[in-house]
PDB file of N, CA and C in Angstrom:
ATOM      1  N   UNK A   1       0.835  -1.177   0.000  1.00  0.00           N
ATOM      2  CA  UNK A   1       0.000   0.000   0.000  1.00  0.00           C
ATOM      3  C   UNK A   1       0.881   1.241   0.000  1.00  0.00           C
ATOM      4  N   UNK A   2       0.116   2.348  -0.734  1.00  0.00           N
ATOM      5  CA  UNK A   2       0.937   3.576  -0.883  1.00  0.00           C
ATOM      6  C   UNK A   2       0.147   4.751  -0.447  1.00  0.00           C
ATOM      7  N   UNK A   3       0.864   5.704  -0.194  1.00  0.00           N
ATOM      8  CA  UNK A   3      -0.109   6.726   0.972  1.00  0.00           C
ATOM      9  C   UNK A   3       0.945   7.732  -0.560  1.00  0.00           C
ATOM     10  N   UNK A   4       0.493   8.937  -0.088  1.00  0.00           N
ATOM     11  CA  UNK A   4       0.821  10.489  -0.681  1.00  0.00           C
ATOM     12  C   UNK A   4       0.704  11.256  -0.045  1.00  0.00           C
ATOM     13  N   UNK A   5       1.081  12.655   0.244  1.00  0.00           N
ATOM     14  CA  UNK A   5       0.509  13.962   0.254  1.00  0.00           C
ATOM     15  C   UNK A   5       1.995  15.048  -0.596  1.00  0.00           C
ATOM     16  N   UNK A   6       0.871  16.010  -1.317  1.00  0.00           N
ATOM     17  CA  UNK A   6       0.983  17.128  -1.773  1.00  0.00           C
ATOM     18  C   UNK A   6       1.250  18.445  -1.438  1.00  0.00           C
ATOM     19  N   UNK A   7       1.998  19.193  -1.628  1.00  0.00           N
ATOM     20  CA  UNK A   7       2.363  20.474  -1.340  1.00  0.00           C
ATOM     21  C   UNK A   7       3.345  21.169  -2.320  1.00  0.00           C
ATOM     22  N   UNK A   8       2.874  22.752  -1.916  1.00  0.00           N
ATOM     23  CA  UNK A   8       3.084  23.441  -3.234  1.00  0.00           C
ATOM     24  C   UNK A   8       4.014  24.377  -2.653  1.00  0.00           C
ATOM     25  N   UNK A   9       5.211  24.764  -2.949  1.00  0.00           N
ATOM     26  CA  UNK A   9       6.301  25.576  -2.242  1.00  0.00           C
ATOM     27  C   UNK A   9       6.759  26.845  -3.840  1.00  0.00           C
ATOM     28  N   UNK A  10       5.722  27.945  -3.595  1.00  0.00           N
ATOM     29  CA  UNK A  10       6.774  28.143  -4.265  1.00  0.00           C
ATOM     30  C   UNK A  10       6.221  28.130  -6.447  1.00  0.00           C
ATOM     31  N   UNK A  11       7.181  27.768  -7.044  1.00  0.00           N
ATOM     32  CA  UNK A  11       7.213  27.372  -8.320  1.00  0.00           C
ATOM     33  C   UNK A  11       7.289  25.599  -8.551  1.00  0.00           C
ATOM     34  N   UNK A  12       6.995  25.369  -7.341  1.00  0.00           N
ATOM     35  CA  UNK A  12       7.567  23.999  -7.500  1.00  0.00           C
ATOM     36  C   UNK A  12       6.274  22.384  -5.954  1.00  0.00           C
ATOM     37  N   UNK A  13       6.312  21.864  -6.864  1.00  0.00           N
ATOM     38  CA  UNK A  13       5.008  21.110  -6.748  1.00  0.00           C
ATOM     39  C   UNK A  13       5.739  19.912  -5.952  1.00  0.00           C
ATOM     40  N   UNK A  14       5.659  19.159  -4.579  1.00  0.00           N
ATOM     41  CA  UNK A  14       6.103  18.211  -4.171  1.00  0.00           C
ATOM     42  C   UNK A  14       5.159  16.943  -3.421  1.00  0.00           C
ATOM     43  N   UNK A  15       5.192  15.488  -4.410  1.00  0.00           N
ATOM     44  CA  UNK A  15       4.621  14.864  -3.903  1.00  0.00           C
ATOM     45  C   UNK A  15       5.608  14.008  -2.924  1.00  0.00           C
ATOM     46  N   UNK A  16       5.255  13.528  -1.984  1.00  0.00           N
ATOM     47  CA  UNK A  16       5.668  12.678  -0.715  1.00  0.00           C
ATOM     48  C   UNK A  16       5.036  11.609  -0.705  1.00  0.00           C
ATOM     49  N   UNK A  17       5.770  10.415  -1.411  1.00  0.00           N
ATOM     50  CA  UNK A  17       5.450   8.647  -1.623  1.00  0.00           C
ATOM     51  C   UNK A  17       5.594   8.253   0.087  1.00  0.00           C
ATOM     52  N   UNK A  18       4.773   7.287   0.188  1.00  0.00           N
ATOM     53  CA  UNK A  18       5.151   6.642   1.439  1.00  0.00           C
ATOM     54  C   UNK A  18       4.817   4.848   1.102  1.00  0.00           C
ATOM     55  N   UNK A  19       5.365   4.280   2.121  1.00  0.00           N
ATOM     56  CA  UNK A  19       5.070   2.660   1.875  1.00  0.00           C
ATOM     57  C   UNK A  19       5.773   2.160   0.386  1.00  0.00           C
ATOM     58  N   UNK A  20       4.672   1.074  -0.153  1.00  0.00           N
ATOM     59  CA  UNK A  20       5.198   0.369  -0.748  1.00  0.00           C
ATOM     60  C   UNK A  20       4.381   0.675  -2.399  1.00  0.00           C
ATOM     61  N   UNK A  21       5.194   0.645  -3.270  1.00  0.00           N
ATOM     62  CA  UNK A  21       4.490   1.180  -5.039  1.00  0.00           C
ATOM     63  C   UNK A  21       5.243  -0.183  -5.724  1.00  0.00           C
ATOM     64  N   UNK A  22       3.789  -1.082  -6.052  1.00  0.00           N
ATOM     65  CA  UNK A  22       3.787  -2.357  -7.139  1.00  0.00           C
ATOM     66  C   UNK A  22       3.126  -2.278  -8.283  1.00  0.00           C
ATOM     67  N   UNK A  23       3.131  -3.361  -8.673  1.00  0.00           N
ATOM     68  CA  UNK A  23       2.164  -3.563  -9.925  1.00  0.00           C
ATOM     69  C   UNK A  23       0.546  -3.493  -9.315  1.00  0.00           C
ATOM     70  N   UNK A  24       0.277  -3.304  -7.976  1.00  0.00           N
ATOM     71  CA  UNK A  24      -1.008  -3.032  -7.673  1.00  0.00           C
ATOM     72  C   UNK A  24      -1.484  -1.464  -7.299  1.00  0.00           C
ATOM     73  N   UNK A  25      -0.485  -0.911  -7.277  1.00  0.00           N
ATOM     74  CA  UNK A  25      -0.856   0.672  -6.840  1.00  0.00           C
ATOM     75  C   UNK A  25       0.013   1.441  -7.942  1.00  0.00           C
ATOM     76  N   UNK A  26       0.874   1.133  -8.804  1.00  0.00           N
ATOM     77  CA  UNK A  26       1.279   2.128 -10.027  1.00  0.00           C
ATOM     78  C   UNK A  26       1.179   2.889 -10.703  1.00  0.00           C
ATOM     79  N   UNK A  27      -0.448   2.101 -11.080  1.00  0.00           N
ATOM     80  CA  UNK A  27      -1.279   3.250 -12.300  1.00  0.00           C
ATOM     81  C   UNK A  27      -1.548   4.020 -11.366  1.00  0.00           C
ATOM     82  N   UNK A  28      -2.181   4.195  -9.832  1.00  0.00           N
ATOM     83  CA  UNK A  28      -2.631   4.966  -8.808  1.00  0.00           C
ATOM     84  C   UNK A  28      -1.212   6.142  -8.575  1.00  0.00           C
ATOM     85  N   UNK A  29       0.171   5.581  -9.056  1.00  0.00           N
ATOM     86  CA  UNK A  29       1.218   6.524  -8.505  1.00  0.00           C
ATOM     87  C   UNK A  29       1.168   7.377  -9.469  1.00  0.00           C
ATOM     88  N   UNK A  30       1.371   6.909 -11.003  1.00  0.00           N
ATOM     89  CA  UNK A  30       1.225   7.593 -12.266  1.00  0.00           C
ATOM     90  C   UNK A  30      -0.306   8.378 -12.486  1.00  0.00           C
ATOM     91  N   UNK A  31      -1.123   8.129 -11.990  1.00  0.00           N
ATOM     92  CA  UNK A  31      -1.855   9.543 -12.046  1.00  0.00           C
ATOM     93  C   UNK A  31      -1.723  10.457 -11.166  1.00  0.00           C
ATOM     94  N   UNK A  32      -1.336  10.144  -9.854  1.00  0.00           N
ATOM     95  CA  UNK A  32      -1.025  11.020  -9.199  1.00  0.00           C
ATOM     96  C   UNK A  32       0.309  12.460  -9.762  1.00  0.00           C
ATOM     97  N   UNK A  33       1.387  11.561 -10.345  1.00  0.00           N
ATOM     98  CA  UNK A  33       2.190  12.484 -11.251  1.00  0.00           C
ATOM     99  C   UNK A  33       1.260  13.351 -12.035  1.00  0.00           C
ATOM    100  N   UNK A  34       1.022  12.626 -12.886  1.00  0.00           N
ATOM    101  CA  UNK A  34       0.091  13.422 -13.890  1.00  0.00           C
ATOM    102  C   UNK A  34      -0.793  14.132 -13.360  1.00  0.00           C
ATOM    103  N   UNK A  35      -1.198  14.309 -12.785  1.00  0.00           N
ATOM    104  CA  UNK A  35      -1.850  15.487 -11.309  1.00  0.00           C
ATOM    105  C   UNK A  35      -0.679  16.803 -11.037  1.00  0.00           C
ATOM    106  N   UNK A  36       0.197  16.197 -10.434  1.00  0.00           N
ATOM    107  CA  UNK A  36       1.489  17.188 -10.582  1.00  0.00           C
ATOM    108  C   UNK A  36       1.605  17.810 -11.301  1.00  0.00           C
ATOM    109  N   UNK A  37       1.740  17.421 -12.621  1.00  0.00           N
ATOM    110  CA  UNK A  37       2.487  18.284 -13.264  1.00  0.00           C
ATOM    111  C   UNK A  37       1.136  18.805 -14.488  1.00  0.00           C
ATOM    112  N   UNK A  38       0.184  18.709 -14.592  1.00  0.00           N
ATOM    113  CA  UNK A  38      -1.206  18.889 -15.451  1.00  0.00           C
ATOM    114  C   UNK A  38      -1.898  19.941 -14.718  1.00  0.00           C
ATOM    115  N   UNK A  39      -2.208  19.385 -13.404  1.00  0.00           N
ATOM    116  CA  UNK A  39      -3.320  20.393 -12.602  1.00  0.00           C
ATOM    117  C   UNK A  39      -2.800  21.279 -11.537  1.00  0.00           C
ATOM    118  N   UNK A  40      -1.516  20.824 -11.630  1.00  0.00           N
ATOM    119  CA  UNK A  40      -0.586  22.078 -10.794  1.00  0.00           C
ATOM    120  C   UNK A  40      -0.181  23.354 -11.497  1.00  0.00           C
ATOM    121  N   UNK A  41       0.167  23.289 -12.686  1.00  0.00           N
ATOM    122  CA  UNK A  41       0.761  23.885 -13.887  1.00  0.00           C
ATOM    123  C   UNK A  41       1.738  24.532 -13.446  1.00  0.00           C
ATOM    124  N   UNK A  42       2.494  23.774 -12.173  1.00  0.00           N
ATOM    125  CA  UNK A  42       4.059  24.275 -11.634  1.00  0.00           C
ATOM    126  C   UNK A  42       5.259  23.791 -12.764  1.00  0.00           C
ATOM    127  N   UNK A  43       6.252  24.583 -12.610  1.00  0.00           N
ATOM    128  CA  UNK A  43       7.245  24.177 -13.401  1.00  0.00           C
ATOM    129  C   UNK A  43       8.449  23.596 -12.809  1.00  0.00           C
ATOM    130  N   UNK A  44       7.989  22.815 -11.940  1.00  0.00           N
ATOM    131  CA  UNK A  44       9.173  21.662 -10.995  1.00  0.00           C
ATOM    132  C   UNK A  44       8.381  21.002 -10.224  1.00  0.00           C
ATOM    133  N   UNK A  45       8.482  19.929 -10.842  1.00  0.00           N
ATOM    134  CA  UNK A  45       8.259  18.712  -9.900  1.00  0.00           C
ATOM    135  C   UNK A  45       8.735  17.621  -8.789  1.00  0.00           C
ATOM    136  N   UNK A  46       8.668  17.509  -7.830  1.00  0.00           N
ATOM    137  CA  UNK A  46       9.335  16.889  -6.877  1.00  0.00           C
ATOM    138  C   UNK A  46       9.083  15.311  -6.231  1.00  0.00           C
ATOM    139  N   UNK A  47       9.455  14.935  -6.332  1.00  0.00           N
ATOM    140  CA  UNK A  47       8.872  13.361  -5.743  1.00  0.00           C
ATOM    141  C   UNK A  47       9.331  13.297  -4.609  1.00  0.00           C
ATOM    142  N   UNK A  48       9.134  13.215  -3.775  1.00  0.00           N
ATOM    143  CA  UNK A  48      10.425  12.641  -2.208  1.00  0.00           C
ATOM    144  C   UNK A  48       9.987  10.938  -1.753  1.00  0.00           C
ATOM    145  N   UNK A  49      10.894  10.516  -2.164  1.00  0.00           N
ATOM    146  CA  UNK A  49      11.042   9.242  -1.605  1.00  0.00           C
ATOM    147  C   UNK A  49      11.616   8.651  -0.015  1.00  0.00           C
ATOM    148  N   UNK A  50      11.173   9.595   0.796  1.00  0.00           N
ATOM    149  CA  UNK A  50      12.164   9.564   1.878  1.00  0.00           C
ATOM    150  C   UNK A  50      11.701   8.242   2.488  1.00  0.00           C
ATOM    151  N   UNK A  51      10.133   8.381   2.717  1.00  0.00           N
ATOM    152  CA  UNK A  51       9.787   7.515   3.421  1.00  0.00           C
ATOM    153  C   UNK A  51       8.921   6.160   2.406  1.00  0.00           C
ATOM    154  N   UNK A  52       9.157   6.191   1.097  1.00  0.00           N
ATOM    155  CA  UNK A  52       8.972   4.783   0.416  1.00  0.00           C
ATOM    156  C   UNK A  52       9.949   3.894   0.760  1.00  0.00           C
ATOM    157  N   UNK A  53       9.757   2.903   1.187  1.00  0.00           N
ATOM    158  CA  UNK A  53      10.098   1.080   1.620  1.00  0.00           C
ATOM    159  C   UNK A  53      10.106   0.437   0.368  1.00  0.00           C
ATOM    160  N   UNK A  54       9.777   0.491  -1.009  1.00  0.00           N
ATOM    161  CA  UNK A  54       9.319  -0.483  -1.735  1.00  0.00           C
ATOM    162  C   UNK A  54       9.540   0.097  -3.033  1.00  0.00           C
ATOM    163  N   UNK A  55       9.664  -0.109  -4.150  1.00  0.00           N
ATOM    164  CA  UNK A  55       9.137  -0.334  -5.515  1.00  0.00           C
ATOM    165  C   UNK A  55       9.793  -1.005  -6.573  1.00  0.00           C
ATOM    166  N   UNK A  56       8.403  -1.543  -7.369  1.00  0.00           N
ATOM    167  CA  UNK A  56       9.345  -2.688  -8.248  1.00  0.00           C
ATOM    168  C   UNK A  56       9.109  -1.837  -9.630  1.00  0.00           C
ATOM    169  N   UNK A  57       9.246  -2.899 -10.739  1.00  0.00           N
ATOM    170  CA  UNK A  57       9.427  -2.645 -11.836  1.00  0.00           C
ATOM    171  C   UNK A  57       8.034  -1.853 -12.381  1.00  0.00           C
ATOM    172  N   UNK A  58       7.183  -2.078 -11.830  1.00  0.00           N
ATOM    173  CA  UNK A  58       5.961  -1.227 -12.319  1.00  0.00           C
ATOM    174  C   UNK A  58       5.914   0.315 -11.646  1.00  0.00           C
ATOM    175  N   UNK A  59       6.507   0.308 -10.618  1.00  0.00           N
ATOM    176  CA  UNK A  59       6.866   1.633  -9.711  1.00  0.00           C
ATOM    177  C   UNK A  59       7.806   2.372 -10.815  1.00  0.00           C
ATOM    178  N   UNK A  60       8.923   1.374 -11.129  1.00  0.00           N
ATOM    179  CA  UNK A  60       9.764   2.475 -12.227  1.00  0.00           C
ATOM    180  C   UNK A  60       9.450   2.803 -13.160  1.00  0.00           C
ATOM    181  N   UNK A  61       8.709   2.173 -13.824  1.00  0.00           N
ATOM    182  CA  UNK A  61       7.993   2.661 -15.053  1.00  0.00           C
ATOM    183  C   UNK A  61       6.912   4.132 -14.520  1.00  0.00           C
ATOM    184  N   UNK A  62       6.202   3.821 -13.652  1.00  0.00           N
ATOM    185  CA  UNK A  62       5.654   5.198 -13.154  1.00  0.00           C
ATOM    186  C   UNK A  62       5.564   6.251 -13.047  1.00  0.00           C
ATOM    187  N   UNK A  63       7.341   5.797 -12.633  1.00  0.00           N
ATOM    188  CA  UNK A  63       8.086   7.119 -12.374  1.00  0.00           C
ATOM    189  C   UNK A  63       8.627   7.793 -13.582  1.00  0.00           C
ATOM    190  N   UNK A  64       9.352   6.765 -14.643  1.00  0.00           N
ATOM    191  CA  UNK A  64       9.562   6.922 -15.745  1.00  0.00           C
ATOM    192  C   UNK A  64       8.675   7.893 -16.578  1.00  0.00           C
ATOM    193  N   UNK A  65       7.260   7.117 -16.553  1.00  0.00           N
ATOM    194  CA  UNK A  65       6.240   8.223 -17.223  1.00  0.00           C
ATOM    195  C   UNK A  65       5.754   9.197 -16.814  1.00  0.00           C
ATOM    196  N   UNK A  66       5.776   8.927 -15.461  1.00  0.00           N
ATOM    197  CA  UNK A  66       5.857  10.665 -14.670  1.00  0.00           C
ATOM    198  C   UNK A  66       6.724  11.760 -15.160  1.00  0.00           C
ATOM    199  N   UNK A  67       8.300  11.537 -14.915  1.00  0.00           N
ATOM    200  CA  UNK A  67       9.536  12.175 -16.029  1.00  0.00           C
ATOM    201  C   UNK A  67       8.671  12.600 -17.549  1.00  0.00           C
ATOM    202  N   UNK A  68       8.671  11.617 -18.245  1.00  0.00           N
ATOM    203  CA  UNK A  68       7.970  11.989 -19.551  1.00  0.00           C
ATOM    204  C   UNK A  68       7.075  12.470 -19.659  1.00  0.00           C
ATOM    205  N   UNK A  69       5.676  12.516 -18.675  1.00  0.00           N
ATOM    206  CA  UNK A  69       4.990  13.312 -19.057  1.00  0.00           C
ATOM    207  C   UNK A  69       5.223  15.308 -18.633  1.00  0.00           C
ATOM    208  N   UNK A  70       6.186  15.468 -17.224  1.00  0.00           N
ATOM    209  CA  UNK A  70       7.069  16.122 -17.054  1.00  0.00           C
ATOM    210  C   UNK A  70       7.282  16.980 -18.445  1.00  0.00           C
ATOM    211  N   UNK A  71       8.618  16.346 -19.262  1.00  0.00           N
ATOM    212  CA  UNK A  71       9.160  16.629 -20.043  1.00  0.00           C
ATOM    213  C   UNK A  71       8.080  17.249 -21.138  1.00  0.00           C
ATOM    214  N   UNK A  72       7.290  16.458 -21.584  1.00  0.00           N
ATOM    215  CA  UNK A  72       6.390  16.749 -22.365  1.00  0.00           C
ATOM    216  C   UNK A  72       5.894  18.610 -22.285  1.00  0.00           C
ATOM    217  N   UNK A  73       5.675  18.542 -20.598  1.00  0.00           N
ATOM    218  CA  UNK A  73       4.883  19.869 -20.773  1.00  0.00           C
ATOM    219  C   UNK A  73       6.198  20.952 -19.904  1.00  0.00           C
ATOM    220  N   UNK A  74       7.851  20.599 -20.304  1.00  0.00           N
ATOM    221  CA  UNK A  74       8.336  21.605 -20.096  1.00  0.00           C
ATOM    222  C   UNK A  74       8.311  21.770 -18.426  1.00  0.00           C
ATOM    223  N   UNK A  75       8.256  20.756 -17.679  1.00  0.00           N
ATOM    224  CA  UNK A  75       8.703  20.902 -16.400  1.00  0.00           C
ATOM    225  C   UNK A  75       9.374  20.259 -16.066  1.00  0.00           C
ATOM    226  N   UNK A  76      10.189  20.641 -15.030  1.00  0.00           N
ATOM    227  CA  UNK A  76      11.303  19.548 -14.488  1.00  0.00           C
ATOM    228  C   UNK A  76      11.264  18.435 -13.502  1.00  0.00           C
ATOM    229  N   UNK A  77      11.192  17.542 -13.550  1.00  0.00           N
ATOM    230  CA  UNK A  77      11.261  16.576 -12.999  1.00  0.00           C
ATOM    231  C   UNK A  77      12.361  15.822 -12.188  1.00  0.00           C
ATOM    232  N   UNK A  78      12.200  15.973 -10.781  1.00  0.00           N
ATOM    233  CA  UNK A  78      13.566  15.346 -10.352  1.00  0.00           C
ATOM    234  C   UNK A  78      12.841  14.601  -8.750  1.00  0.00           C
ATOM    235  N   UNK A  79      13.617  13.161  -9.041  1.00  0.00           N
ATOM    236  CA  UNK A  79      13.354  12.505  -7.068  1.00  0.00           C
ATOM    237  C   UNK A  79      14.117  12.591  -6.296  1.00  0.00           C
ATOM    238  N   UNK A  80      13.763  12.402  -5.263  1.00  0.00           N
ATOM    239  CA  UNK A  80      14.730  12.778  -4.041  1.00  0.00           C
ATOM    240  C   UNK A  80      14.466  12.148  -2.545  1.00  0.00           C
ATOM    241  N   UNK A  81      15.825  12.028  -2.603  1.00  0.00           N
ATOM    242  CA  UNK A  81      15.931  11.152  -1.431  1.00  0.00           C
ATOM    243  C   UNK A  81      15.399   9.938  -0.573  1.00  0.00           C
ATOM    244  N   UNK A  82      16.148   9.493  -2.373  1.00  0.00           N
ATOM    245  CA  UNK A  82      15.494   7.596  -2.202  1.00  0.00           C
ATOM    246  C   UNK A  82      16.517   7.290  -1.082  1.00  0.00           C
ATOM    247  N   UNK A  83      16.139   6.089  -0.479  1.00  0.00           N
ATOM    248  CA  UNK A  83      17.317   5.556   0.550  1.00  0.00           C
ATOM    249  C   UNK A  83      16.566   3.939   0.699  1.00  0.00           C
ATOM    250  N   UNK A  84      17.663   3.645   1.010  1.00  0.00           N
ATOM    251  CA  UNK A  84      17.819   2.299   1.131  1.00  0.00           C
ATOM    252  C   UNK A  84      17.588   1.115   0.552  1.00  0.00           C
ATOM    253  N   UNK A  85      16.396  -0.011   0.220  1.00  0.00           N
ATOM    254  CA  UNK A  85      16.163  -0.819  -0.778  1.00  0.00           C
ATOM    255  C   UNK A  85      15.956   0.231  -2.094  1.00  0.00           C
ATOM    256  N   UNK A  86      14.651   1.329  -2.122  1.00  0.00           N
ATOM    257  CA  UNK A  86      14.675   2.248  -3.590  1.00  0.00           C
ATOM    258  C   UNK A  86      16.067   2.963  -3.755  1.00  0.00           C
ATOM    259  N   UNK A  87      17.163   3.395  -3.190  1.00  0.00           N
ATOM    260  CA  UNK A  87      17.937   3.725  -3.714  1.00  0.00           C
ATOM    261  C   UNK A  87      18.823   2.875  -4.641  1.00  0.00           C
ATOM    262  N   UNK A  88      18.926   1.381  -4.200  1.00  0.00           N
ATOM    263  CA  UNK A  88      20.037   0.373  -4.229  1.00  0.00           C
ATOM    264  C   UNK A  88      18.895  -0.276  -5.670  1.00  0.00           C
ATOM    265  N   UNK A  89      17.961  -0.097  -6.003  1.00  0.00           N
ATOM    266  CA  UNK A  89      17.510  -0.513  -7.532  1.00  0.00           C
ATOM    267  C   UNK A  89      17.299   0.478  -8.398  1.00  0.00           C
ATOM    268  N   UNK A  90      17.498   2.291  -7.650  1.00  0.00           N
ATOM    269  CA  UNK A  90      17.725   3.031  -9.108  1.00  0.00           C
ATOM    270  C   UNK A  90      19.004   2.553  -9.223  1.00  0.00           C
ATOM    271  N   UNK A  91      19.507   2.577  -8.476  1.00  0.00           N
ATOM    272  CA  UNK A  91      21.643   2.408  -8.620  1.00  0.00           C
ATOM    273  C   UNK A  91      21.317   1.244  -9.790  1.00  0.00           C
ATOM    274  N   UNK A  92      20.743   0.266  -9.136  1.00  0.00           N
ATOM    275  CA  UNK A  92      21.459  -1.318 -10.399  1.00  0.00           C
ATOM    276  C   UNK A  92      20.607  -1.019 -11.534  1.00  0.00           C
ATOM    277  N   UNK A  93      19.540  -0.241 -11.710  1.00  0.00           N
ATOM    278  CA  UNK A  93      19.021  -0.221 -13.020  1.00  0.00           C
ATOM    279  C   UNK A  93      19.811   0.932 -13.847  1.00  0.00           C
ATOM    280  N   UNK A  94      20.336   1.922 -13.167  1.00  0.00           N
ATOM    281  CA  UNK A  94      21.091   2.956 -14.188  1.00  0.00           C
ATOM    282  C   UNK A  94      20.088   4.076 -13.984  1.00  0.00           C
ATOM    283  N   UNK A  95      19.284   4.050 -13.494  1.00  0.00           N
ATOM    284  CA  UNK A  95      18.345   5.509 -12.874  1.00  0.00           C
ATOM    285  C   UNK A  95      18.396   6.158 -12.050  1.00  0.00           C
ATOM    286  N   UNK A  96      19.759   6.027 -11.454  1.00  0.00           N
ATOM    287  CA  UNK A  96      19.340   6.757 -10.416  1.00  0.00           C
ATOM    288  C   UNK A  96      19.651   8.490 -10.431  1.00  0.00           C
ATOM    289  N   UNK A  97      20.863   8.527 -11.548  1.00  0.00           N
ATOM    290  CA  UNK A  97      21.510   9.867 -11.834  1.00  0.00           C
ATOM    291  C   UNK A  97      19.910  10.454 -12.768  1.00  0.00           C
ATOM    292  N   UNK A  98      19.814   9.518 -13.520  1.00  0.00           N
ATOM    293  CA  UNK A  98      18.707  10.373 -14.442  1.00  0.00           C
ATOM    294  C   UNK A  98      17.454  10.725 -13.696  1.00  0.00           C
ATOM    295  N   UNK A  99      17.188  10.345 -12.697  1.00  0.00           N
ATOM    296  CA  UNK A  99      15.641  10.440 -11.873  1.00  0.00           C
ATOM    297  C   UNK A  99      16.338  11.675 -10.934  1.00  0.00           C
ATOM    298  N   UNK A 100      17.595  11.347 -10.317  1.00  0.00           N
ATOM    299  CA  UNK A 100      17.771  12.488  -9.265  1.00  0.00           C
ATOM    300  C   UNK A 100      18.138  14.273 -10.050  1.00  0.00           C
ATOM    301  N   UNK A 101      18.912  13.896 -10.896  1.00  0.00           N
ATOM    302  CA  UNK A 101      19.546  15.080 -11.456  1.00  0.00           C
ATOM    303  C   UNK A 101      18.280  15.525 -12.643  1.00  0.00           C
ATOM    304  N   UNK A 102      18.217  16.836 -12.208  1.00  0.00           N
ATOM    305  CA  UNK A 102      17.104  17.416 -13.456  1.00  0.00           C
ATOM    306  C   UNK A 102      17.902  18.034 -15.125  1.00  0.00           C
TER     307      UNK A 102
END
C-alpha cells in the first residue's frame, strides 16, 4: 500500500510517496504524477522518496512516465531522497543519476 501527500512551495510542486508502489498501486502513482504536473501547472516537480520502503518494476515505469509526461509539458522533474532498498535498484538499473539530477 501507498499513501501520498501534496504540497506546493513556491514554483515547485512536491509529492511525498510513502510505503510500498507495485504492480497493484502504479497506475494509482502515475496519475497522481500526472496530477502534478497537469493540474498544478508548476514548473518543478518533486517526488520525495524519503519515506517509500518499496518499488518494483511497475513503480519504475511510473516514475519513468511521470519524467515523460514532465518533459512533455516543459517541467522539471527530479526525485529525491530515495534511501535504502529504492535507492540500491535506481543504482542497479542505471536511474538513479537520471531520476535524481534534473
Amino acid at each position: 500500500m501507498a499513501t501520498h501527500t501534496a504540497r506546493v512551495s513556491g514554483d515547485t510542486y512536491v509529492v511525498a510517496l510513502s510505503g510500498e508502489i507495485d504492480m497493484s498501486n502504479s497506475d494509482e502513482l502515475e496519475g497522481w504524477l500526472r496530477e502534478a504536473v497537469s493540474a498544478s501547472g508548476r514548473r518543478r516537480i518533486v517526488v520525495d522518496l524519503s519515506a517509500l520502503e518499496f518499488l518494483d518494476s511497475f513503480g519504475i515505469r511510473a516514475l519513468l512516465r511521470g519524467k515523460e509526461h514532465a518533459d512533455a509539458h516543459e517541467a522539471v522533474f527530479t526525485v529525491t531522497n530515495p534511501n535504502g532498498l529504492v535507492e540500491r535498484i535506481l543504482r542497479t538499473l542505471g536511474l538513479f543519476e537520471h531520476l535524481t539530477h534534473p
